[in-house]
Protein backbone atom coordinates (compact mmCIF):
# COMPACT_ATOMS: atom_id res chain seq x y z
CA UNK A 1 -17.50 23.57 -18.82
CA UNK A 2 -18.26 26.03 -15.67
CA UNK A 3 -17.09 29.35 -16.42
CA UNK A 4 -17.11 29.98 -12.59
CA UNK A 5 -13.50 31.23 -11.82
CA UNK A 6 -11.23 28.52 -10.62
CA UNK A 7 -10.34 28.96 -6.80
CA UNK A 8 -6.04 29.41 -6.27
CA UNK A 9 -4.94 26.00 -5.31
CA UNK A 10 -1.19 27.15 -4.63
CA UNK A 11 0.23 26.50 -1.40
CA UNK A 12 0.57 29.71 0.98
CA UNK A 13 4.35 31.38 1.13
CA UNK A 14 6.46 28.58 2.73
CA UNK A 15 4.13 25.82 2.19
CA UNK A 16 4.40 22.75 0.55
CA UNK A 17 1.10 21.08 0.29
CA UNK A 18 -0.56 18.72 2.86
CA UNK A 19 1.81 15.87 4.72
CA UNK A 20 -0.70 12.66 3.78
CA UNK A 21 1.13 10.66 6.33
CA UNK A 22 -0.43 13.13 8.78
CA UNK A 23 -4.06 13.19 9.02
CA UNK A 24 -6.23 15.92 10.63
CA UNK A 25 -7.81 15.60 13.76
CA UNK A 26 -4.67 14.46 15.73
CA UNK A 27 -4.67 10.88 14.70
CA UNK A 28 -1.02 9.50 14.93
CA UNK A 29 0.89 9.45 11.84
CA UNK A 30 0.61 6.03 9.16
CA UNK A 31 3.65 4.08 7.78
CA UNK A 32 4.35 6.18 4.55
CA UNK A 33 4.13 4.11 0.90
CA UNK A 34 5.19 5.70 -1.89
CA UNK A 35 6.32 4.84 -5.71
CA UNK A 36 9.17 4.37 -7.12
CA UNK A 37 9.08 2.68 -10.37
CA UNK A 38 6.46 2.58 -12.97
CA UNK A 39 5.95 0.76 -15.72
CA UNK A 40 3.32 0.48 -18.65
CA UNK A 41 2.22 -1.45 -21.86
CA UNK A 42 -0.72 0.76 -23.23
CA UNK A 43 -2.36 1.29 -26.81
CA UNK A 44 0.09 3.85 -27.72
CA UNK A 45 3.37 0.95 -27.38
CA UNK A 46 5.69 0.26 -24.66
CA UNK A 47 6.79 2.12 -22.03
CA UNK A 48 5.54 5.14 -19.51
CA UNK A 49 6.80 7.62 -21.61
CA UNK A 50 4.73 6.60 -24.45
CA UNK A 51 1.69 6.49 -23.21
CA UNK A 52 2.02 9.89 -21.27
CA UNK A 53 3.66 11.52 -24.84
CA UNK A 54 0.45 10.16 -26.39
CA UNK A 55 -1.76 11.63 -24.06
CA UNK A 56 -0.33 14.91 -23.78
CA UNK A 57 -0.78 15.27 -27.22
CA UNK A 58 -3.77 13.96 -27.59
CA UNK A 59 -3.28 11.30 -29.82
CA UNK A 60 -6.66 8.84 -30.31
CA UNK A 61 -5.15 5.02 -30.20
CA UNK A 62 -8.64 4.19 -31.34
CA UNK A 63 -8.98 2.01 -34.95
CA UNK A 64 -10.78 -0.43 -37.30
CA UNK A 65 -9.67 -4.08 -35.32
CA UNK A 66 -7.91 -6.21 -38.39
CA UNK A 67 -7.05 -8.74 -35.81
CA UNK A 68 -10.29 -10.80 -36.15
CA UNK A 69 -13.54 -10.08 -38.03
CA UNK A 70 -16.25 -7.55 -37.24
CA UNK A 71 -18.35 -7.24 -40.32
CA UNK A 72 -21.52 -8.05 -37.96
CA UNK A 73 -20.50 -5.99 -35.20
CA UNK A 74 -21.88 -2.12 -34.92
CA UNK A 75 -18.70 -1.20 -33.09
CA UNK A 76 -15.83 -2.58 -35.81
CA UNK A 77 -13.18 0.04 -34.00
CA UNK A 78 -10.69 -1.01 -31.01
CA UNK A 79 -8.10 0.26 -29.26
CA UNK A 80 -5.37 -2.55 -29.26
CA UNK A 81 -1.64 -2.83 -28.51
CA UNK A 82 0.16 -2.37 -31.94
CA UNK A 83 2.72 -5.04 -32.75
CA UNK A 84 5.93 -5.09 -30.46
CA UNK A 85 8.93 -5.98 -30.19
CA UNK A 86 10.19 -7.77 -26.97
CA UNK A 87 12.94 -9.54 -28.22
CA UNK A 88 15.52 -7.24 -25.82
CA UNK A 89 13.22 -8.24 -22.95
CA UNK A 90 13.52 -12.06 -23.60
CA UNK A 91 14.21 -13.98 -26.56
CA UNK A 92 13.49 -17.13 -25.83
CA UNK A 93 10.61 -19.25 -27.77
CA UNK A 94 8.88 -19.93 -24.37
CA UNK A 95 7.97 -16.47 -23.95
CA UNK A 96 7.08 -15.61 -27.29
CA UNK A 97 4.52 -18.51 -27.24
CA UNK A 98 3.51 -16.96 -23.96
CA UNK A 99 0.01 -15.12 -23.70
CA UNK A 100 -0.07 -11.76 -24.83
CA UNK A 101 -1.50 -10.51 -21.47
CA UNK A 102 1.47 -12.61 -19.57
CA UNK A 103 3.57 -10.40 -21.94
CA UNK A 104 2.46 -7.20 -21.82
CA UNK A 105 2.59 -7.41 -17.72
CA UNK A 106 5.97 -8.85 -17.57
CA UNK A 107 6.82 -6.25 -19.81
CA UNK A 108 5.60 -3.72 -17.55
CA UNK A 109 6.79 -5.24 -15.09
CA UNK A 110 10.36 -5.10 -16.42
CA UNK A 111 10.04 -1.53 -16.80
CA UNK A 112 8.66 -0.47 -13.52
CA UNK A 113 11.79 -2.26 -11.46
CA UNK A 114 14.08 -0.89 -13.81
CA UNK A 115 12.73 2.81 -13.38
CA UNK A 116 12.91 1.95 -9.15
CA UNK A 117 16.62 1.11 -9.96
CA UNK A 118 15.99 -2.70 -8.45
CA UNK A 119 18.82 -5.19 -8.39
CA UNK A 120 18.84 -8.40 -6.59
CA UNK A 121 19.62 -6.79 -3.13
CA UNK A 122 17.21 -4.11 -3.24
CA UNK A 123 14.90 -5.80 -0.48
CA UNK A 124 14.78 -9.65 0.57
CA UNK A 125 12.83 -11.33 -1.90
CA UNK A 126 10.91 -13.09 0.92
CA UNK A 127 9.73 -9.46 1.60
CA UNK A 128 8.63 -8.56 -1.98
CA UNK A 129 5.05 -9.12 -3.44
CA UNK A 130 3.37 -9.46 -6.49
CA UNK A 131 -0.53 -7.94 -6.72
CA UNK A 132 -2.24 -7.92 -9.67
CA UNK A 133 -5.82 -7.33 -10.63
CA UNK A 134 -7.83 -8.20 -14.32
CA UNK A 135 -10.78 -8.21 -15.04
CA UNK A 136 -11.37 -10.60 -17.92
CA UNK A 137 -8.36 -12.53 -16.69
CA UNK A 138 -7.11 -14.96 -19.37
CA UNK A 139 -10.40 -15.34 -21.60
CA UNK A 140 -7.64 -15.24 -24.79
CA UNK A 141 -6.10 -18.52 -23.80
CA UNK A 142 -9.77 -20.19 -22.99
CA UNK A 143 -11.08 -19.17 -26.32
CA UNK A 144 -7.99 -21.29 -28.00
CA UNK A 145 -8.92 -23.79 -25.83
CA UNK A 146 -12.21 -24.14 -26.76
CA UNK A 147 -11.56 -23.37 -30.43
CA UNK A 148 -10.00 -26.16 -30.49
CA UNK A 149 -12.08 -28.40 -28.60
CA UNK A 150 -15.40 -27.31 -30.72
CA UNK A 151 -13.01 -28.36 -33.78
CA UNK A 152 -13.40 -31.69 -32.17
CA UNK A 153 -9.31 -30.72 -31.66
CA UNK A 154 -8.69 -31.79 -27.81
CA UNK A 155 -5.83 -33.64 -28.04
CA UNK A 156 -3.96 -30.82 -29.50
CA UNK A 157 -4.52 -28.55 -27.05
CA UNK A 158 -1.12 -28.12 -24.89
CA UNK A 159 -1.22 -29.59 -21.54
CA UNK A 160 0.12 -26.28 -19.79
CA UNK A 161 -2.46 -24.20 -21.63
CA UNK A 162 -5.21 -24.66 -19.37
CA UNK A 163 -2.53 -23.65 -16.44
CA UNK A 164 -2.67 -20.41 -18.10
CA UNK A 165 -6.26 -19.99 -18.30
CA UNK A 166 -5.83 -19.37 -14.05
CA UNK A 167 -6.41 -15.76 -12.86
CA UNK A 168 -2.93 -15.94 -10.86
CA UNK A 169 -0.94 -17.70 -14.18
CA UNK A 170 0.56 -13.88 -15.12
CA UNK A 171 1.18 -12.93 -11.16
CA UNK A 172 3.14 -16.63 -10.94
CA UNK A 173 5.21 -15.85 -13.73
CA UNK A 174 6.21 -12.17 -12.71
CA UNK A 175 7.39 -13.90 -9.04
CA UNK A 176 9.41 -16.95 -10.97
CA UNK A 177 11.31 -14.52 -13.29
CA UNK A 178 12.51 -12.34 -10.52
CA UNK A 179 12.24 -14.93 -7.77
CA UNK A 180 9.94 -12.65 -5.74
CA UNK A 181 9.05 -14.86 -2.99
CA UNK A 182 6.65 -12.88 -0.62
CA UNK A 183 2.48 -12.66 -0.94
CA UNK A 184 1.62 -13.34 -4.41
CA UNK A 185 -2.23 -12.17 -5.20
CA UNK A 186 -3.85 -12.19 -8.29
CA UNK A 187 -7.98 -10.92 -7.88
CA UNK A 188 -10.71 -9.69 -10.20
CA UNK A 189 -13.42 -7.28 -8.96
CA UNK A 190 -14.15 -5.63 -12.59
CA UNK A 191 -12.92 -2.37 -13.88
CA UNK A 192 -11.82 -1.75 -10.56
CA UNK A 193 -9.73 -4.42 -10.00
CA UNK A 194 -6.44 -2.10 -10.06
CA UNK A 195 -7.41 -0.23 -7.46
CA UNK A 196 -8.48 -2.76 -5.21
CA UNK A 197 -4.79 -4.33 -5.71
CA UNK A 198 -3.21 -0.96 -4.20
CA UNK A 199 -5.56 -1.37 -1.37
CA UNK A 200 -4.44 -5.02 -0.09
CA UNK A 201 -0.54 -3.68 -1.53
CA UNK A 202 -1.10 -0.49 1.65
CA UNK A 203 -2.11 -2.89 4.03
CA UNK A 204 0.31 -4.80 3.64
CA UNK A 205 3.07 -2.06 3.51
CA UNK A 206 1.82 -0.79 6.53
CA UNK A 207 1.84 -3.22 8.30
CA UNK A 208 5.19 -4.41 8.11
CA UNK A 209 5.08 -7.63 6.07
CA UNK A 210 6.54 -6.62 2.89
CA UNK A 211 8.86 -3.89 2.48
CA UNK A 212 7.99 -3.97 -1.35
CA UNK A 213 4.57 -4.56 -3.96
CA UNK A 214 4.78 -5.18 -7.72
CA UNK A 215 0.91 -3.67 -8.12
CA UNK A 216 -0.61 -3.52 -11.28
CA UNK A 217 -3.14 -5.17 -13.60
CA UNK A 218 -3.95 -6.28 -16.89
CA UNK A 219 -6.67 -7.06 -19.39
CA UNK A 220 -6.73 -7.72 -23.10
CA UNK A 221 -9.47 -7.50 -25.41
CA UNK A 222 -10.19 -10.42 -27.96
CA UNK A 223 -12.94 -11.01 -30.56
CA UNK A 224 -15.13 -13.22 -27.94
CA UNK A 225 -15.58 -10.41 -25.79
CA UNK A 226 -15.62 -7.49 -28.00
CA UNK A 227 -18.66 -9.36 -29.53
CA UNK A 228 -20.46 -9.88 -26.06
CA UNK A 229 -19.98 -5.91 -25.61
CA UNK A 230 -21.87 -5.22 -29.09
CA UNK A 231 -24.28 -7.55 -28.50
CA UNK A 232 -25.33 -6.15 -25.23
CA UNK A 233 -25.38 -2.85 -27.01
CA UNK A 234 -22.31 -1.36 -24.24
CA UNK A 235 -20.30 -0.09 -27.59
CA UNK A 236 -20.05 3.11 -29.83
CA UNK A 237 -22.19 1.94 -32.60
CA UNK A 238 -21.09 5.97 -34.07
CA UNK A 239 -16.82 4.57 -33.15
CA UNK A 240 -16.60 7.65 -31.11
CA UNK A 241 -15.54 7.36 -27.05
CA UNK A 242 -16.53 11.12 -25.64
CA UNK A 243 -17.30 11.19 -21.71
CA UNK A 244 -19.38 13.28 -20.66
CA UNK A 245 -20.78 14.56 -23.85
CA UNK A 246 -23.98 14.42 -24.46
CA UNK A 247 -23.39 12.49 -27.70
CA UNK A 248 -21.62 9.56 -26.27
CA UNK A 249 -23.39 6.41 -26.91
CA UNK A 250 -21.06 3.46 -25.43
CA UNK A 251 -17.74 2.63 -25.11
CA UNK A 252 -14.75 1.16 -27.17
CA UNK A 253 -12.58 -1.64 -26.01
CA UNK A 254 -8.82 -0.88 -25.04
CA UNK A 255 -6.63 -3.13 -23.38
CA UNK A 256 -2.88 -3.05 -21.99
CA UNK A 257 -1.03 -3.51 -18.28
CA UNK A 258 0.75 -1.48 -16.00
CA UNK A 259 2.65 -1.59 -12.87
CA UNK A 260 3.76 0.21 -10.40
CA UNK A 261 6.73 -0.38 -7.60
CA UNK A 262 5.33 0.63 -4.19
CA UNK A 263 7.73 0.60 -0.98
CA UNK A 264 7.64 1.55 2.28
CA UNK A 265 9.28 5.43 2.56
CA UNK A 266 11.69 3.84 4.82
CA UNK A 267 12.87 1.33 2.78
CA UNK A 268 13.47 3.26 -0.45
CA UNK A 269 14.91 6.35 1.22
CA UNK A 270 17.38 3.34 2.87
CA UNK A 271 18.45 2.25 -0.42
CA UNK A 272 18.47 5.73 -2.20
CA UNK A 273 15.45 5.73 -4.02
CA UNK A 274 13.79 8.52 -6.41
CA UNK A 275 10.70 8.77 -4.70
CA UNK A 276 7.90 9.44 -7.52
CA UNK A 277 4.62 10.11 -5.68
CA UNK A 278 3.31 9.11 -2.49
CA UNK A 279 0.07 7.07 -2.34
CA UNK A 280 -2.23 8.83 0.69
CA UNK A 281 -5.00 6.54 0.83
CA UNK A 282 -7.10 3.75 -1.19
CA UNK A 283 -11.09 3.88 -0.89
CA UNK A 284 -12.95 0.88 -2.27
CA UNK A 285 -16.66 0.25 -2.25
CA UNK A 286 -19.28 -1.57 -4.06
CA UNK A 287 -22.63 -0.08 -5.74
CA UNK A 288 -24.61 -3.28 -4.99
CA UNK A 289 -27.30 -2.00 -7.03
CA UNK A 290 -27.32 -3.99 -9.74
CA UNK A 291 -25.49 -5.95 -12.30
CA UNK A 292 -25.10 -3.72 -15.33
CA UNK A 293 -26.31 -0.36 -14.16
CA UNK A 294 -25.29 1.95 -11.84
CA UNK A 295 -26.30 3.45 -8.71
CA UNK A 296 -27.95 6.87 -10.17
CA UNK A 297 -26.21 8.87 -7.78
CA UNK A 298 -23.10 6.88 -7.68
CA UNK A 299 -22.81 5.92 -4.52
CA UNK A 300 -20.40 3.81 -4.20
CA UNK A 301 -18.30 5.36 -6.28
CA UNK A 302 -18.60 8.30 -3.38
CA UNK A 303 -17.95 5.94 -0.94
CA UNK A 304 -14.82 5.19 -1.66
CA UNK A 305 -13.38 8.62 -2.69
CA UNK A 306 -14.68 9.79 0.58
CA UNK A 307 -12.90 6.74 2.36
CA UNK A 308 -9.62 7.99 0.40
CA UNK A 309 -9.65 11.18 1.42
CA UNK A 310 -10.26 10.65 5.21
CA UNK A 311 -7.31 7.90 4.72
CA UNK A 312 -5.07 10.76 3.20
CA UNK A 313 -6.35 13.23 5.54
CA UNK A 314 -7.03 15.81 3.45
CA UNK A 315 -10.22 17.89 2.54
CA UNK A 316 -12.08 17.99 -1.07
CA UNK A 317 -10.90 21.68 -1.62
CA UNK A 318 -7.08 20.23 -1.59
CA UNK A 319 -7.15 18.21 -4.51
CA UNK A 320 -5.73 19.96 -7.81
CA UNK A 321 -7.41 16.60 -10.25
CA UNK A 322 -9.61 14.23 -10.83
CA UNK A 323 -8.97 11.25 -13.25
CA UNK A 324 -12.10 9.99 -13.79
CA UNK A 325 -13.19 6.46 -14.72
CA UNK A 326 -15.71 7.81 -17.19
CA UNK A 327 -15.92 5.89 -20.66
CA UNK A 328 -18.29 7.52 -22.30
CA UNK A 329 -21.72 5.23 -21.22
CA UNK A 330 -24.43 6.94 -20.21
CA UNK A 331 -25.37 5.34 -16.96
CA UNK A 332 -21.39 5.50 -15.74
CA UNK A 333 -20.78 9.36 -16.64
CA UNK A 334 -23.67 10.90 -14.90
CA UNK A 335 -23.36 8.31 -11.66
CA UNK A 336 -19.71 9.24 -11.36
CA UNK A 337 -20.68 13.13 -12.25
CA UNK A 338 -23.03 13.15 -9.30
CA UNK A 339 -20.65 11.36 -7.07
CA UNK A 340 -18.10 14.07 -7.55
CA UNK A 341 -21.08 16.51 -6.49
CA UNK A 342 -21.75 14.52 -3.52
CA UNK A 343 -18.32 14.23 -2.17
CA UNK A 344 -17.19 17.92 -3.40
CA UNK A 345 -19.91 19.66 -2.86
CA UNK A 346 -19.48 23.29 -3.93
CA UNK A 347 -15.64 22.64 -4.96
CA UNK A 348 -17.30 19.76 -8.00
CA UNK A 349 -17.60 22.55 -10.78
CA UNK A 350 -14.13 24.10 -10.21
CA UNK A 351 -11.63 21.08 -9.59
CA UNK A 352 -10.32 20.16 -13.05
CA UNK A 353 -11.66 16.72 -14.54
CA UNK A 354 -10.84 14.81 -17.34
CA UNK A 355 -10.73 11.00 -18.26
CA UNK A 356 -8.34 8.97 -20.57
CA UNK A 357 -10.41 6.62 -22.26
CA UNK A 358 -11.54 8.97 -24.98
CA UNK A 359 -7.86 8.14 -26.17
CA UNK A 360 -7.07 4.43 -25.19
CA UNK A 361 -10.80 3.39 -24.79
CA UNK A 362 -11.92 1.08 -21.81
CA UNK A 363 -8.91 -0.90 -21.38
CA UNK A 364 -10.74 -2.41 -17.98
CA UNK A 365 -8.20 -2.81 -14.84
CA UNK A 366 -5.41 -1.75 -17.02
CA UNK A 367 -7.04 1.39 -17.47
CA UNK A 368 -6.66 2.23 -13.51
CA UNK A 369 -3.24 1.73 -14.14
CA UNK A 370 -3.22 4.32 -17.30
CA UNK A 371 -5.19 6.49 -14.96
CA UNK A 372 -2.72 6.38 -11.94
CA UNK A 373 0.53 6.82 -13.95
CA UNK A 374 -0.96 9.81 -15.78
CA UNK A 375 -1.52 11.33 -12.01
CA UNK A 376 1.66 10.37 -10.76
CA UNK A 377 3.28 11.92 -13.75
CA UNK A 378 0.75 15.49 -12.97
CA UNK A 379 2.09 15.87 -9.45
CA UNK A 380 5.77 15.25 -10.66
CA UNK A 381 5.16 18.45 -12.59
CA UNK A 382 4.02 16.99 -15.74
CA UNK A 383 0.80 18.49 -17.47
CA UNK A 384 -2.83 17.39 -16.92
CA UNK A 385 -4.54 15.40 -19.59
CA UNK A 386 -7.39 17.51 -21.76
CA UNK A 387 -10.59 16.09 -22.05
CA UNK A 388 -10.98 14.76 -25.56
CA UNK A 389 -13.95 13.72 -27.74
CA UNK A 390 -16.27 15.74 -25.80
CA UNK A 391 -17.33 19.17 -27.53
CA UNK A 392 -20.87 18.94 -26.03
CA UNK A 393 -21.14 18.31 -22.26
CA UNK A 394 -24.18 16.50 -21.01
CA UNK A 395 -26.16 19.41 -18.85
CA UNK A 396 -26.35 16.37 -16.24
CA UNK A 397 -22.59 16.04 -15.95
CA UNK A 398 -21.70 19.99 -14.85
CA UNK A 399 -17.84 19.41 -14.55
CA UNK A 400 -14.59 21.32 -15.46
CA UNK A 401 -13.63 19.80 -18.19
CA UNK A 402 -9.84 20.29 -18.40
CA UNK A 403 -8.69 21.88 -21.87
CA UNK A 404 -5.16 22.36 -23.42
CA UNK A 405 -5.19 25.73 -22.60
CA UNK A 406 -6.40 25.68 -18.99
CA UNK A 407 -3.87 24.00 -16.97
CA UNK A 408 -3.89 24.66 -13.51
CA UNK A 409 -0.83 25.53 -11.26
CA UNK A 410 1.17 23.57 -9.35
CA UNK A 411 -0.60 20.19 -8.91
CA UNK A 412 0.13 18.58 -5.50
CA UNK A 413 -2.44 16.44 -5.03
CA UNK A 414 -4.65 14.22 -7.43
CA UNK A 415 -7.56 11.96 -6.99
CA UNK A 416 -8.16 8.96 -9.36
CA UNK A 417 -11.30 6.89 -9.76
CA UNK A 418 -12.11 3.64 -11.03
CA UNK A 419 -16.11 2.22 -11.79
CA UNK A 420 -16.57 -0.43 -13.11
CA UNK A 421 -19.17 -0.67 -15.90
CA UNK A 422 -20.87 -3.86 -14.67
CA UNK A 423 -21.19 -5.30 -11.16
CA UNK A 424 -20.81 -1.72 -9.44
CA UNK A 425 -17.13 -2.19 -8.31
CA UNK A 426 -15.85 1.47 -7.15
CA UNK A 427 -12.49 2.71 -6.22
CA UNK A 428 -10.41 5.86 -5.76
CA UNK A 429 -6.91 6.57 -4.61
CA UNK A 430 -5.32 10.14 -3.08
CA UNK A 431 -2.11 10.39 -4.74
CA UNK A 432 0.55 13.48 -3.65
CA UNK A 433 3.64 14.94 -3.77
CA UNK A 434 6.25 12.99 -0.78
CA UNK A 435 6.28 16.20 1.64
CA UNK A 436 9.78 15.62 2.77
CA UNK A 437 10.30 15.77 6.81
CA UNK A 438 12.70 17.81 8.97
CA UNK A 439 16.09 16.90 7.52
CA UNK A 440 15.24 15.12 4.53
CA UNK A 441 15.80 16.59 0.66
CA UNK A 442 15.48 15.88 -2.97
CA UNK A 443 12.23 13.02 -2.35
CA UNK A 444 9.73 14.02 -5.17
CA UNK A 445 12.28 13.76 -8.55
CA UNK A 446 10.22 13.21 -11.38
């Protein structure tokens, strides 16, 4: 960690942190999106303030997997959803037989529009979406499909089973249970699928056709793809997730969903909303490098935090955070390291950094989700996560490591990242305290 002294983010006497609906340079002001329900399903259990209890505390979610053999695997530790109990969300024996990852997000999802105080008149439903992004999609429900068919099985398979093997089956069901009738997207583009959702959610909040987004994503892990990981050698063969240290030898698997409610300001100051957080601006990019490595100097990771920023109008030196997508790889850590340095410049070895998955491991597009909520939650007023599992930083990754006991002041404005360990997929998002405007009181309540 840089011992250099940390600069004084606070706002001057009478300030209140950057408008992001205003950029610099005289460019008109944007349509204003900004969250008002959130909603999670993480390692740690159910609900938002689980996970953020867990993480404040440190707590590792990472353990030996019972749920399916590892003997021959060098990685034999996950971190996986405990056991929970929905029965309050529905009871009925069609969605217990549903797939875990269709319950998880419709668990989330029940959560988010509960915390955004939603009842059936809250918006039109014609003018209400559902975006979600995965990454390995549904691969639980095709491995019991072809379980079954290698056990020379087929006719037993269940006729709607393959319709849940589709990448839009969990979006679907979110929009039938509430009867959400506007755009319904459901798109993969690897860890950084999450991200990518919040992009196409702005655009279209700003530009008038929805007045509401259900944006998350999802991902589970199962044992056909926690073997492909060891096998390819992408796991902790030592069970130990530390980005950035020097140590760190792969990643483990997490898994999860989360959602967030994002509205139009308008809209939600109409109907009385607690405005959370306001989203300033989405970057995405691509590495197009290669396959499974990363650009050495990141840079499409530093791409699209650049395009975020210039979206949210604000300069490197105003963010308080960074939540990065590091997961303890060697390749990913020191690419997204040196895009911090690219796009920072001399403010990279003060702004504090730290990343989550040393605690719920790579839960892939749920963990931009994780990532996001744990921001939201810092510019509320709630504490930054510490960096844990990394006592030894890699000399090539000269960050500032946030620790329990260094917790910087006043956090207004927050940057999140997402990478994606294969394919190159980058994203970032500017996330900020609602400034309110002349007349207007009480928007940012926690």
């Amino acid at each position: 960690m840089s011992e250099e002294k940390e600069p004084d983010r606070r706002p001057a006497p009478g300030g209140g942190g950057h408008d992001l609906a205003v950029p610099e340079g005289g460019a008109p002001p944007r349509e204003r999106i900004v969250v008002t329900g959130m909603g999670a399903v993480s390692p740690y259990g159910l609900g938002v303030k689980t996970l953020l209890d867990g993480v404040r505390t440190g707590r590792s979610t990472i353990e030996p997997i019972a749920e399916f053999p590892v003997d021959e695997c060098r990685c034999r530790l996950g971190a996986r959803i405990p056991p929970l109990d929905l029965s309050k969300l529905d009871g009925t024996s069609s969605f217990r037989r549903a797939p875990r990852a269709t319950q998880y997000a419709i668990a989330a999802t029940d959560e988010a529009l509960r915390h955004a105080a939603h009842t059936p008149t809250s918006w039109p439903a014609e003018r209400v979406g559902v975006f979600l992004g995965t990454y390995r999609g549904m691969t639980e429900v095709s491995e019991q499909i072809w379980h079954k068919l290698i056990e020379s099985e087929p006719r037993f398979v269940p006729a709607l089973l393959f319709q849940e093997t589709v990448t839009n089956a969990v979006a679907s069901a979110i929009s039938i249970r509430w009867g959400l009738k506007g755009t319904n997207y459901a798109i993969s583009s690897g860890n950084a699928s999450g991200y990518q959702v919040l992009y196409l959610a702005l655009q279209a909040l700003r530009s008038g056709r929805l007045d509401a987004v259900v944006a998350g994503a999802f991902d589970v892990f199962t044992s056909a793809n926690h073997h492909d990981m060891d096998d390819l050698g992408m796991l902790s063969e030592r069970g130990a997730s530390r980005p950035f240290d020097r140590r760190r030898d792969g990643f483990i698997m997490g898994e999860g969903a989360g959602v967030l409610i994002l509205e139009r300001r308008p809209t939600a100051l109409a109907r009385g909303a607690r405005i959370l957080a306001e989203i300033g601006g989405v970057g995405i990019a691509h590495d197009a490098y290669g396959f499974a490595t990363h650009h050495p100097e990141g840079r499409g990771l530093a791409t699209a935090a650049g395009s975020a920023l210039t979206q949210a109008g604000v300069t490197p030196a105003a963010i308080d955070y960074i939540g990065t997508a590091a997961n303890s790889t060697l390749g990913l850590d020191r690419a997204e390291s040196r895009a911090i340095h690219t796009v920072f410049g001399d403010c990279a070895r003060t702004v504090p950094v730290s990343s989550l998955k040393a605690l719920t491991g790579e839960a892939m597009a749920a963990s931009d989700l994780f990532n996001l909520i744990v921001c939201i939650a810092a510019v509320g007023g709630g504490e930054l996560p510490p960096q844990a599992g990394t006592d030894e930083c890699d000399p090539e990754c000269p960050l500032n490591l946030v620790t329990p006991d260094r917790q910087p002041p006043n956090v207004r404005t927050v940057l999140a990242h997402s990478y994606s360990y294969f394919g190159g997929s980058a994203a970032a998002v500017v996330v900020g305290q609602p400034v309110p405007l002349e007349g207007e009181s009480g928007l940012c309540q926690p």
